[in-house]
N, C-alpha and C. Protein backbone atom coordinates (compact mmCIF):
# COMPACT_ATOMS: atom_id res chain seq x y z
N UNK A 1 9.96 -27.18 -64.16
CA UNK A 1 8.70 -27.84 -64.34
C UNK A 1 8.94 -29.02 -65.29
N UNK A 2 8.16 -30.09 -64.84
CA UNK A 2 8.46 -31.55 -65.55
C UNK A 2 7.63 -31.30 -67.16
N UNK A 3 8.45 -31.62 -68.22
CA UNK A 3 7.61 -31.64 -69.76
C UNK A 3 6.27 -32.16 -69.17
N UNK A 4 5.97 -33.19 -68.50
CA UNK A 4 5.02 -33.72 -68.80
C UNK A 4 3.72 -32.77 -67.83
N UNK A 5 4.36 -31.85 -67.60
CA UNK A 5 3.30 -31.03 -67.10
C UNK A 5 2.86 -30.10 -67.92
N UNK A 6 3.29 -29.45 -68.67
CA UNK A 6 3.34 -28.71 -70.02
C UNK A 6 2.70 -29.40 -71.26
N UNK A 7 1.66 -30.20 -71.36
CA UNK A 7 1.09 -30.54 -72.62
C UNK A 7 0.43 -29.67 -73.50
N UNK A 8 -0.43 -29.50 -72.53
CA UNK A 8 -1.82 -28.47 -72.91
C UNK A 8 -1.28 -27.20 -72.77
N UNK A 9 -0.14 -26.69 -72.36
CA UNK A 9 0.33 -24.93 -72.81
C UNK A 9 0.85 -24.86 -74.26
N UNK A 10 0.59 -23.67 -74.78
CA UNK A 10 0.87 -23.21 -75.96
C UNK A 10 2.11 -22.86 -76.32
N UNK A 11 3.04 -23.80 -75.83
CA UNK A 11 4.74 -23.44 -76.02
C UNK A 11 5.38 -23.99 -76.61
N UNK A 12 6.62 -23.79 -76.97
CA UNK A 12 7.11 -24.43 -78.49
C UNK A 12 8.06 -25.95 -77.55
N UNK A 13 7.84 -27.28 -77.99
CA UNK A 13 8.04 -28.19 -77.99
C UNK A 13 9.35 -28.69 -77.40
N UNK A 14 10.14 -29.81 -76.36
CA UNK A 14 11.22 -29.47 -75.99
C UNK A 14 12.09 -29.62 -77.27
N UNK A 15 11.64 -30.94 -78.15
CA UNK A 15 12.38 -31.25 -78.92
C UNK A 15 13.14 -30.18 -80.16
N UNK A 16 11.81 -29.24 -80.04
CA UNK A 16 12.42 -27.99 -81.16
C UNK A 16 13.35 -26.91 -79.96
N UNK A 17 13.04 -26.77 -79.26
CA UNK A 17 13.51 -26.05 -78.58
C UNK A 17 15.26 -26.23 -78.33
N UNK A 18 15.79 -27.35 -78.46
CA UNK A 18 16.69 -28.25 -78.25
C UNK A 18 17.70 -27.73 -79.36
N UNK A 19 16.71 -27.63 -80.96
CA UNK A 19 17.46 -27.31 -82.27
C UNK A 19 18.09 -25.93 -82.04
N UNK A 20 17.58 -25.40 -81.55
CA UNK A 20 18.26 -23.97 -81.09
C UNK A 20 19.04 -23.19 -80.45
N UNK A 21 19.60 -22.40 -80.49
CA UNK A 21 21.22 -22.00 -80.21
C UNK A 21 20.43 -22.01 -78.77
N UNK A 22 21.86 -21.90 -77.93
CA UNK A 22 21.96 -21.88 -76.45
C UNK A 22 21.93 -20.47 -76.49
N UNK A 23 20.42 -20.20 -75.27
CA UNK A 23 19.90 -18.83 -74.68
C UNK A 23 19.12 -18.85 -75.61
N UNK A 24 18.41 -19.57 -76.38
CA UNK A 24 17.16 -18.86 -77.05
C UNK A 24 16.20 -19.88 -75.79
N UNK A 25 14.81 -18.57 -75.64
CA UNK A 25 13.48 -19.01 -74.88
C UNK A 25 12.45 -18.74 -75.30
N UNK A 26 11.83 -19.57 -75.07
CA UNK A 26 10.53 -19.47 -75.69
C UNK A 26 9.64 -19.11 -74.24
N UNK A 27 8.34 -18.10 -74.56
CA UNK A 27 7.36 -17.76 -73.68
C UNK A 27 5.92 -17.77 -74.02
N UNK A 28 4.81 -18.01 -73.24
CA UNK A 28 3.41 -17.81 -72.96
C UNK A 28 2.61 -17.00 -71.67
N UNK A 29 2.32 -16.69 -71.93
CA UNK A 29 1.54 -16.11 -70.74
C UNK A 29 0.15 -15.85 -70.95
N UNK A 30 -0.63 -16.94 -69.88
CA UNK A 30 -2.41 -16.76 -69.79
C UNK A 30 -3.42 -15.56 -69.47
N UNK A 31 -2.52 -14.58 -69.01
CA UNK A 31 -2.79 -13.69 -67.73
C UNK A 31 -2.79 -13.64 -66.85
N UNK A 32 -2.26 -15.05 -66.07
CA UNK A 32 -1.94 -15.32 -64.94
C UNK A 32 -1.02 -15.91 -64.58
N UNK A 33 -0.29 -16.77 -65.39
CA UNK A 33 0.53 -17.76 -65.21
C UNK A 33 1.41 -17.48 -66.42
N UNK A 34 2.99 -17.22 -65.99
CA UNK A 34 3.56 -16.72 -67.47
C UNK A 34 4.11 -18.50 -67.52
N UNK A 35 4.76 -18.47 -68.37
CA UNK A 35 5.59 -19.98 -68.35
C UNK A 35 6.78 -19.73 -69.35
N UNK A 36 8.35 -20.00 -69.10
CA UNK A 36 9.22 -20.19 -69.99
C UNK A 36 10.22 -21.17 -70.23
N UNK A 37 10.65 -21.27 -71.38
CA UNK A 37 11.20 -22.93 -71.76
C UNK A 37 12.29 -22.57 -72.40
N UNK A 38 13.68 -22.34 -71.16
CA UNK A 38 15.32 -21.77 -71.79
C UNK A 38 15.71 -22.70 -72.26
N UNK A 39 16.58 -22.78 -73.28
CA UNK A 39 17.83 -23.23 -73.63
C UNK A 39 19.07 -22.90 -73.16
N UNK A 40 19.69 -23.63 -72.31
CA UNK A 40 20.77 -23.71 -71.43
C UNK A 40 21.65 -25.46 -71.71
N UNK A 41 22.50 -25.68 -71.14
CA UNK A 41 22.63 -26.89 -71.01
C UNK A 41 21.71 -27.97 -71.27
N UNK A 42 20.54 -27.72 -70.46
CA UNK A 42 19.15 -28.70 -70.74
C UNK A 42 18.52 -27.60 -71.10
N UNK A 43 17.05 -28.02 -71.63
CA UNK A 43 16.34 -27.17 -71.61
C UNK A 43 15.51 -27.36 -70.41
N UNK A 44 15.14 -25.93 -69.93
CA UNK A 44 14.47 -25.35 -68.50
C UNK A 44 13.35 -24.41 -68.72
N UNK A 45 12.12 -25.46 -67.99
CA UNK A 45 11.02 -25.03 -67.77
C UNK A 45 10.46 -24.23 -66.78
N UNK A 46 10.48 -23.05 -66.43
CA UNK A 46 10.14 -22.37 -65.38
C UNK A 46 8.41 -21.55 -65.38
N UNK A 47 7.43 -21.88 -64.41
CA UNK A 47 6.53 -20.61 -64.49
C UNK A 47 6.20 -19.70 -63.57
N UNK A 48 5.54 -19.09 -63.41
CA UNK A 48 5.15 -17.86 -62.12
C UNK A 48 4.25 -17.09 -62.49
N UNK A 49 3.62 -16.56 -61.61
CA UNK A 49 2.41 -15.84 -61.71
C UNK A 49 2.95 -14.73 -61.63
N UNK A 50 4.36 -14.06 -61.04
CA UNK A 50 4.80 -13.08 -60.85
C UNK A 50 5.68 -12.38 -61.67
N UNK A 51 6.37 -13.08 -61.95
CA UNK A 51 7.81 -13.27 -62.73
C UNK A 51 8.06 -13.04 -64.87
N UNK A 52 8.47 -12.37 -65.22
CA UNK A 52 8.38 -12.53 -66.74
C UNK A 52 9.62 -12.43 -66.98
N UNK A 53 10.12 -12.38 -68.37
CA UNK A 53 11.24 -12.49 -69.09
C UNK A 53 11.93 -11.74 -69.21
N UNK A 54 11.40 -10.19 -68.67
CA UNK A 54 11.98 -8.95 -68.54
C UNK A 54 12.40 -8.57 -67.70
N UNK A 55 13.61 -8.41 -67.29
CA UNK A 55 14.92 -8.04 -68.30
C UNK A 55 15.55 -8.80 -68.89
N UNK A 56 16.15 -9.07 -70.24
CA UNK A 56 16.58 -9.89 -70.71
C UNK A 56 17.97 -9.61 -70.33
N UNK A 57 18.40 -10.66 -69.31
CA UNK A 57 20.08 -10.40 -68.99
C UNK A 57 21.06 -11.37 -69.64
N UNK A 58 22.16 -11.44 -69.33
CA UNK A 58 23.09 -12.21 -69.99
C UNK A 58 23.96 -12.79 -68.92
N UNK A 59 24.84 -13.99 -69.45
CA UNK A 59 25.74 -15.20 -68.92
C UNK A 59 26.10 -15.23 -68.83
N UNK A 60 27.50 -15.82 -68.80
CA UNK A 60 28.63 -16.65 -69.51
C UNK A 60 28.66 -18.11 -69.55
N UNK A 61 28.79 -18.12 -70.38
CA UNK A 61 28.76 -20.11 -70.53
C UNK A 61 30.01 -20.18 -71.13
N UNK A 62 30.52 -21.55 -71.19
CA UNK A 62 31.49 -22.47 -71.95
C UNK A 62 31.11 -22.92 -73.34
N UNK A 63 31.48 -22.25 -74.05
CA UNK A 63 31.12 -22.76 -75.42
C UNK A 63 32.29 -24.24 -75.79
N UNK A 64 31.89 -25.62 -76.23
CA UNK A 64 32.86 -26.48 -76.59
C UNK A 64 33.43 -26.27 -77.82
N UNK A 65 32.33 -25.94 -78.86
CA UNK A 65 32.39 -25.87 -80.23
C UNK A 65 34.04 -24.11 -80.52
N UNK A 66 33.71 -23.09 -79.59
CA UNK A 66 34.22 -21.88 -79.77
C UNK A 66 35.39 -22.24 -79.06
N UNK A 67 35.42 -22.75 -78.01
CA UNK A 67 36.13 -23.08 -77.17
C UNK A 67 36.98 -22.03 -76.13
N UNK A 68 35.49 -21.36 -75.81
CA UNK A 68 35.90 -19.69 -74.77
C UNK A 68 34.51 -19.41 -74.13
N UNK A 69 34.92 -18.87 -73.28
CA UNK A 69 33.61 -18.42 -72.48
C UNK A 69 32.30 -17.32 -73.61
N UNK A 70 31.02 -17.70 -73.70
CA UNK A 70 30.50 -16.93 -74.23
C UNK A 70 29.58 -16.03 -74.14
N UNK A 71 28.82 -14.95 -74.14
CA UNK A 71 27.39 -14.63 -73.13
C UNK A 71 26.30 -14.99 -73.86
N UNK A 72 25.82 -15.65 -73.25
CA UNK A 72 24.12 -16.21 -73.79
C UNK A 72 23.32 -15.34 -73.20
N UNK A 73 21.92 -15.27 -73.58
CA UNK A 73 20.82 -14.51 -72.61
C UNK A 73 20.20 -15.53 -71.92
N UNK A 74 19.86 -14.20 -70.63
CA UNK A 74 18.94 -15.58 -69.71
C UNK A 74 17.97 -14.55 -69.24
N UNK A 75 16.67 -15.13 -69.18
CA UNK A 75 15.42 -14.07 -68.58
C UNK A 75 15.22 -13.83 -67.12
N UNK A 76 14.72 -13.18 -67.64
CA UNK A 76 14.29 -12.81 -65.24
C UNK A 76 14.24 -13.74 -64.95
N UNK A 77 13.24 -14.79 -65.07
CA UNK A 77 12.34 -15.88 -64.33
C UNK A 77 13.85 -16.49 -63.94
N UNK A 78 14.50 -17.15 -64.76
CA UNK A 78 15.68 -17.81 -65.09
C UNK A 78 16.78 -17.16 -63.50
N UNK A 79 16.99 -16.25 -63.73
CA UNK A 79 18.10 -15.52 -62.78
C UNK A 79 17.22 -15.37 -61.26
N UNK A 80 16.80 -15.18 -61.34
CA UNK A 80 15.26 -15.11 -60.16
C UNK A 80 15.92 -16.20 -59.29
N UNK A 81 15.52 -17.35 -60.13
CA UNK A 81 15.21 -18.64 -59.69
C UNK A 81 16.56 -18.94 -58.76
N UNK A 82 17.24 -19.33 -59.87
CA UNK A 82 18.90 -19.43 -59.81
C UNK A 82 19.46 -18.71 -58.47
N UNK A 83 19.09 -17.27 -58.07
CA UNK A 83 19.84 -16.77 -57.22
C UNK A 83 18.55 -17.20 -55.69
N UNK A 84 17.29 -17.73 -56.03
CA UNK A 84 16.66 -18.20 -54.94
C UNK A 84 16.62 -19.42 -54.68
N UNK A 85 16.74 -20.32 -54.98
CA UNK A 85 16.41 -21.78 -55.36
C UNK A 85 17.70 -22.16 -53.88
N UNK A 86 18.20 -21.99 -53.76
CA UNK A 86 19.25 -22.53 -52.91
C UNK A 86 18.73 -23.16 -51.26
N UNK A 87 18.13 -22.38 -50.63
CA UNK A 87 17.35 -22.59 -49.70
C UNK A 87 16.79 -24.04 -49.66
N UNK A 88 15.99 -24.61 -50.81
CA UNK A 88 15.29 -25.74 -50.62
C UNK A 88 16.16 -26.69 -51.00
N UNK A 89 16.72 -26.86 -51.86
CA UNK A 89 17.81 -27.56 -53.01
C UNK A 89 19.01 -27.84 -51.77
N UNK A 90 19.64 -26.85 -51.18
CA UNK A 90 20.72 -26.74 -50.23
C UNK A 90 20.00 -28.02 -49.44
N UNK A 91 19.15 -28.00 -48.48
CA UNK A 91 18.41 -28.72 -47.86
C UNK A 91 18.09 -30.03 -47.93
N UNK A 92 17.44 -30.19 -49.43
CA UNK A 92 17.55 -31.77 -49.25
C UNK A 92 18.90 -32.43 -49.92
N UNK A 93 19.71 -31.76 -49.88
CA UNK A 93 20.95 -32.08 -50.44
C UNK A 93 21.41 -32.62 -49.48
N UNK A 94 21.43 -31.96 -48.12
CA UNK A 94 22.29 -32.04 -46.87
C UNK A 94 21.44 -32.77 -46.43
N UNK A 95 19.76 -33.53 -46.14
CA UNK A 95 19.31 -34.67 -45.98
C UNK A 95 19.22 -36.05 -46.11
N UNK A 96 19.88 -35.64 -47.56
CA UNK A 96 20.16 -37.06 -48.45
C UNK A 96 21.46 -37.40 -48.44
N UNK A 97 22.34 -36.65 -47.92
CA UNK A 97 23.62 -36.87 -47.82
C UNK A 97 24.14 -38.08 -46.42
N UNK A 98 23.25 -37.84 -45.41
CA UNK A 98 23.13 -38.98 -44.36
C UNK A 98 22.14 -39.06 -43.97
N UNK A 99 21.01 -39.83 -44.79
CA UNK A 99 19.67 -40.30 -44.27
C UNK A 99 19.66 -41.17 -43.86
N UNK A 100 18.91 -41.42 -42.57
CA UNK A 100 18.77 -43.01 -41.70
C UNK A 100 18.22 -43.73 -42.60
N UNK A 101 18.74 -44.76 -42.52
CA UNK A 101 18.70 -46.14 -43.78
C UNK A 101 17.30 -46.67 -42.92
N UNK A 102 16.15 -46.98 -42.70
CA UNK A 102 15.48 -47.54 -41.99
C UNK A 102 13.76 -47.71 -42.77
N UNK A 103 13.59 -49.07 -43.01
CA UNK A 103 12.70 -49.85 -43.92
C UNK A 103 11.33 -50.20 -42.91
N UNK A 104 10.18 -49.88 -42.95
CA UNK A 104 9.05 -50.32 -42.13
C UNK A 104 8.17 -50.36 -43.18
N UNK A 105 7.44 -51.61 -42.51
CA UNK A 105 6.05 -51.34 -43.64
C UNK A 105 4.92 -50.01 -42.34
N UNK A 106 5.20 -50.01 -41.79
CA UNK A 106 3.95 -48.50 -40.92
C UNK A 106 5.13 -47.14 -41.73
N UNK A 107 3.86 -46.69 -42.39
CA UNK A 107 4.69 -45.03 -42.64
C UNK A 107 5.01 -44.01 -41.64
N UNK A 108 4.96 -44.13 -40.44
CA UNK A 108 4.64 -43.55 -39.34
C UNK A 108 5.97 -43.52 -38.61
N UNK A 109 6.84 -44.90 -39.03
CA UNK A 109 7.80 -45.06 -38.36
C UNK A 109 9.38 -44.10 -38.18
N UNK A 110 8.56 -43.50 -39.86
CA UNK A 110 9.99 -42.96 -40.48
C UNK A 110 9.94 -41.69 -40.00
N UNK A 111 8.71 -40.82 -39.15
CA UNK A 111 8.49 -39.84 -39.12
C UNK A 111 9.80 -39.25 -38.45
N UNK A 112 10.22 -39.91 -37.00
CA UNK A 112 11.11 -39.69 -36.62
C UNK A 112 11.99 -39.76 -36.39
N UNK A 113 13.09 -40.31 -37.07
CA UNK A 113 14.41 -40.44 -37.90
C UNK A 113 14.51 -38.97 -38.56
N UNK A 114 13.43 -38.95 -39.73
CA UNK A 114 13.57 -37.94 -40.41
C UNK A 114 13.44 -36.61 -39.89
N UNK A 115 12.74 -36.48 -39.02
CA UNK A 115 12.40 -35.04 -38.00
C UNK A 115 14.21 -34.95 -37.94
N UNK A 116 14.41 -36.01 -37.28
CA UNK A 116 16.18 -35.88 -36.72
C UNK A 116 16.75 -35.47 -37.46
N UNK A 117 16.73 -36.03 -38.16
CA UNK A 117 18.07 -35.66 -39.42
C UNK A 117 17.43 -34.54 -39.69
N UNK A 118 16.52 -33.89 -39.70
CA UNK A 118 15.95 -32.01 -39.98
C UNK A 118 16.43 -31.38 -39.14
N UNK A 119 16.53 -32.04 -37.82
CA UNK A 119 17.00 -30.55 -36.61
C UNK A 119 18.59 -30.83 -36.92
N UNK A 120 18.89 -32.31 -37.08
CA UNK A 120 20.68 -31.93 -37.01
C UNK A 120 21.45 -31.41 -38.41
N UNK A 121 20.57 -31.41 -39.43
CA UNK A 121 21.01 -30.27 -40.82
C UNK A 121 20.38 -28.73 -40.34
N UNK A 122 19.72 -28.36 -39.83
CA UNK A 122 19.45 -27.27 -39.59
C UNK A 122 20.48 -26.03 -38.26
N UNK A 123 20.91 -27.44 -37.03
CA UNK A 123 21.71 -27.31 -36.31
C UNK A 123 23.09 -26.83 -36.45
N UNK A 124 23.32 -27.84 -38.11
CA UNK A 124 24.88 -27.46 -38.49
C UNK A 124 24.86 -26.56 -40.00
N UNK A 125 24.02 -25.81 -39.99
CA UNK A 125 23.64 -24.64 -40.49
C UNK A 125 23.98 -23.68 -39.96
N UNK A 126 23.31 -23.67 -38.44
CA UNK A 126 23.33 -22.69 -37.62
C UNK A 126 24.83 -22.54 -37.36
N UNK A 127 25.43 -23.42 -36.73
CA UNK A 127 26.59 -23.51 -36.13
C UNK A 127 27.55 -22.98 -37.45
N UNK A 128 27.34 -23.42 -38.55
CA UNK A 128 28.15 -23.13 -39.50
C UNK A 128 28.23 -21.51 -39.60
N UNK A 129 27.11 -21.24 -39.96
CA UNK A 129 26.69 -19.90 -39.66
C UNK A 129 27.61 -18.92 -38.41
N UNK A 130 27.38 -19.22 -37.22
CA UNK A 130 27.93 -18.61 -36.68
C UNK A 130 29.22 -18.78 -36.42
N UNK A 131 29.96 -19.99 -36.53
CA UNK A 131 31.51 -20.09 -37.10
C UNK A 131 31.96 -19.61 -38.29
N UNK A 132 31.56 -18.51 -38.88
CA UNK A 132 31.97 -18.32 -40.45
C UNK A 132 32.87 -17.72 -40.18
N UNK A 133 32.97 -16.72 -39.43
CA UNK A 133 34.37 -15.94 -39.32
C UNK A 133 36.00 -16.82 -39.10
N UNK A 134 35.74 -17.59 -38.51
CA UNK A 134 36.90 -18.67 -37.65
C UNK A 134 36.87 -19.44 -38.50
N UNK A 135 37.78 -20.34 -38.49
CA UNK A 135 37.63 -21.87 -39.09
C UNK A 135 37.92 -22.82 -38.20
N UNK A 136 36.25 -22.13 -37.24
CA UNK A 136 36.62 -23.63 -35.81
C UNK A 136 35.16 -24.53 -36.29
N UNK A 137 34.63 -23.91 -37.82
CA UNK A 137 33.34 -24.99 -38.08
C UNK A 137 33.58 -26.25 -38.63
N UNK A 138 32.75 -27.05 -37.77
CA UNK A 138 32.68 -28.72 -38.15
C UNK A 138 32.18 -28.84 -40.08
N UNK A 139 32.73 -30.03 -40.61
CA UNK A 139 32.24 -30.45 -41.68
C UNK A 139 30.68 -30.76 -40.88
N UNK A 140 29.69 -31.18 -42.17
CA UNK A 140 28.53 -31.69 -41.59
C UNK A 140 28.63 -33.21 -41.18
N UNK A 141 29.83 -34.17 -41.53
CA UNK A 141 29.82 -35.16 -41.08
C UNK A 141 30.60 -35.62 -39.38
N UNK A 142 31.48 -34.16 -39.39
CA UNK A 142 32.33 -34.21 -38.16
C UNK A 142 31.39 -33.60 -36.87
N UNK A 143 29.85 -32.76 -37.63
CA UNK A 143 29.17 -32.31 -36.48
C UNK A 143 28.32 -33.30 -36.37
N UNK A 144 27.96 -34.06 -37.14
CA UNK A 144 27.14 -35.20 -36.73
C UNK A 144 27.95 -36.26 -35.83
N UNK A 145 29.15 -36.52 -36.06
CA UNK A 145 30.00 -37.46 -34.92
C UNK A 145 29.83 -36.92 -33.84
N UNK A 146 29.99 -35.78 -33.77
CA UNK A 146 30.23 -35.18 -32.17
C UNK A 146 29.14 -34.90 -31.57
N UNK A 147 27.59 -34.70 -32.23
CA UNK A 147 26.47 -35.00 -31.45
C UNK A 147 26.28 -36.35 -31.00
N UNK A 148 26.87 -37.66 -31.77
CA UNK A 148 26.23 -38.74 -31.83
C UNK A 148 27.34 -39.41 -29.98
N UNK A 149 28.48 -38.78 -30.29
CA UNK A 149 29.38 -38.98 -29.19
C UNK A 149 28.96 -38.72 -27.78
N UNK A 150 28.43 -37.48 -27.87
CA UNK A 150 27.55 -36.32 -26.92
C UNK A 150 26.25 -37.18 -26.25
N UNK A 151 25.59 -38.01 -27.31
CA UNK A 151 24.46 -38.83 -26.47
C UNK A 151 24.75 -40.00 -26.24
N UNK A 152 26.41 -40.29 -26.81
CA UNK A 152 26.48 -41.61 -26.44
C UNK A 152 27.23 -41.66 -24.86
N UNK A 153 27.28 -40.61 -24.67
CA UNK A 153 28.28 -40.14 -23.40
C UNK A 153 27.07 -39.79 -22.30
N UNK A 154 25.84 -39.50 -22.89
CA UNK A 154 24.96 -38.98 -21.45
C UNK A 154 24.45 -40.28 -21.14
């Protein structure tokens, strides 16, 4: 969650939050909406209506200062996230990685370019997917050649 969405909650500040050892978090909860603000690398704003701080689990990080791996704590919400987040994140990763370059002033234009580039990241998902056993799967740039070959051939 962006700071600047967090004004009006009752949570401790990024800037203090910052002064504080790595794995300390700060929490609120309305009764509906918990919200927490880790110390990690950056500090990380997470909330949920579902989700709280319990269990308090642990890490390993890179300490520079110790100079060895160390365990920090990290809360539910935190590990939750982390082991779900991939799905959407994965996605526009692999969108933005070869998006059709294409400038219109009608917003309308872009609709379908972009549809495309959705079925052919989703396509070499699939395919990846079911080549996992073998290593007869295309990179995502070598399955995009060979579709683009495929319609340049029909």
């Amino acid at each position: 969650m962006r700071n600047s969405r967090t004004r009006k909650i009752l949570i401790m500040p990024v800037d203090e939050v910052k002064k504080k050892h790595r794995g300390f978090f700060d929490h609120v909860c309305n009764g509906t909406v918990y919200v927490c603000r880790w110390n990690d690398n950056a500090i990380v704003t997470l909330a949920s209506n579902h989700l709280t701080h319990h269990p308090i689990g642990s890490v390993q990080r890179y300490s520079q200062s110790q100079k060895k791996h160390v365990k920090i704590r990290m809360p539910e919400i935190v590990r939750r996230y982390n082991t779900s987040m991939g799905g959407v994140d994965i996605l526009d990763k692999l969108l933005s990685s070869y998006r059709p370059r294409l400038r219109s002033k009608k917003w309308w234009l872009n609709l379908f370019p972009n549809a495309l580039n959705l079925a052919v990241v989703a396509a070499w998902r699939l395919h990846r997917e079911l080549h996992q056993e073998s290593s007869t799967a295309l990179s995502h740039l070598d399955f995009r050649r060979d579709i683009t070959t495929h319609f340049l051939r029909a």
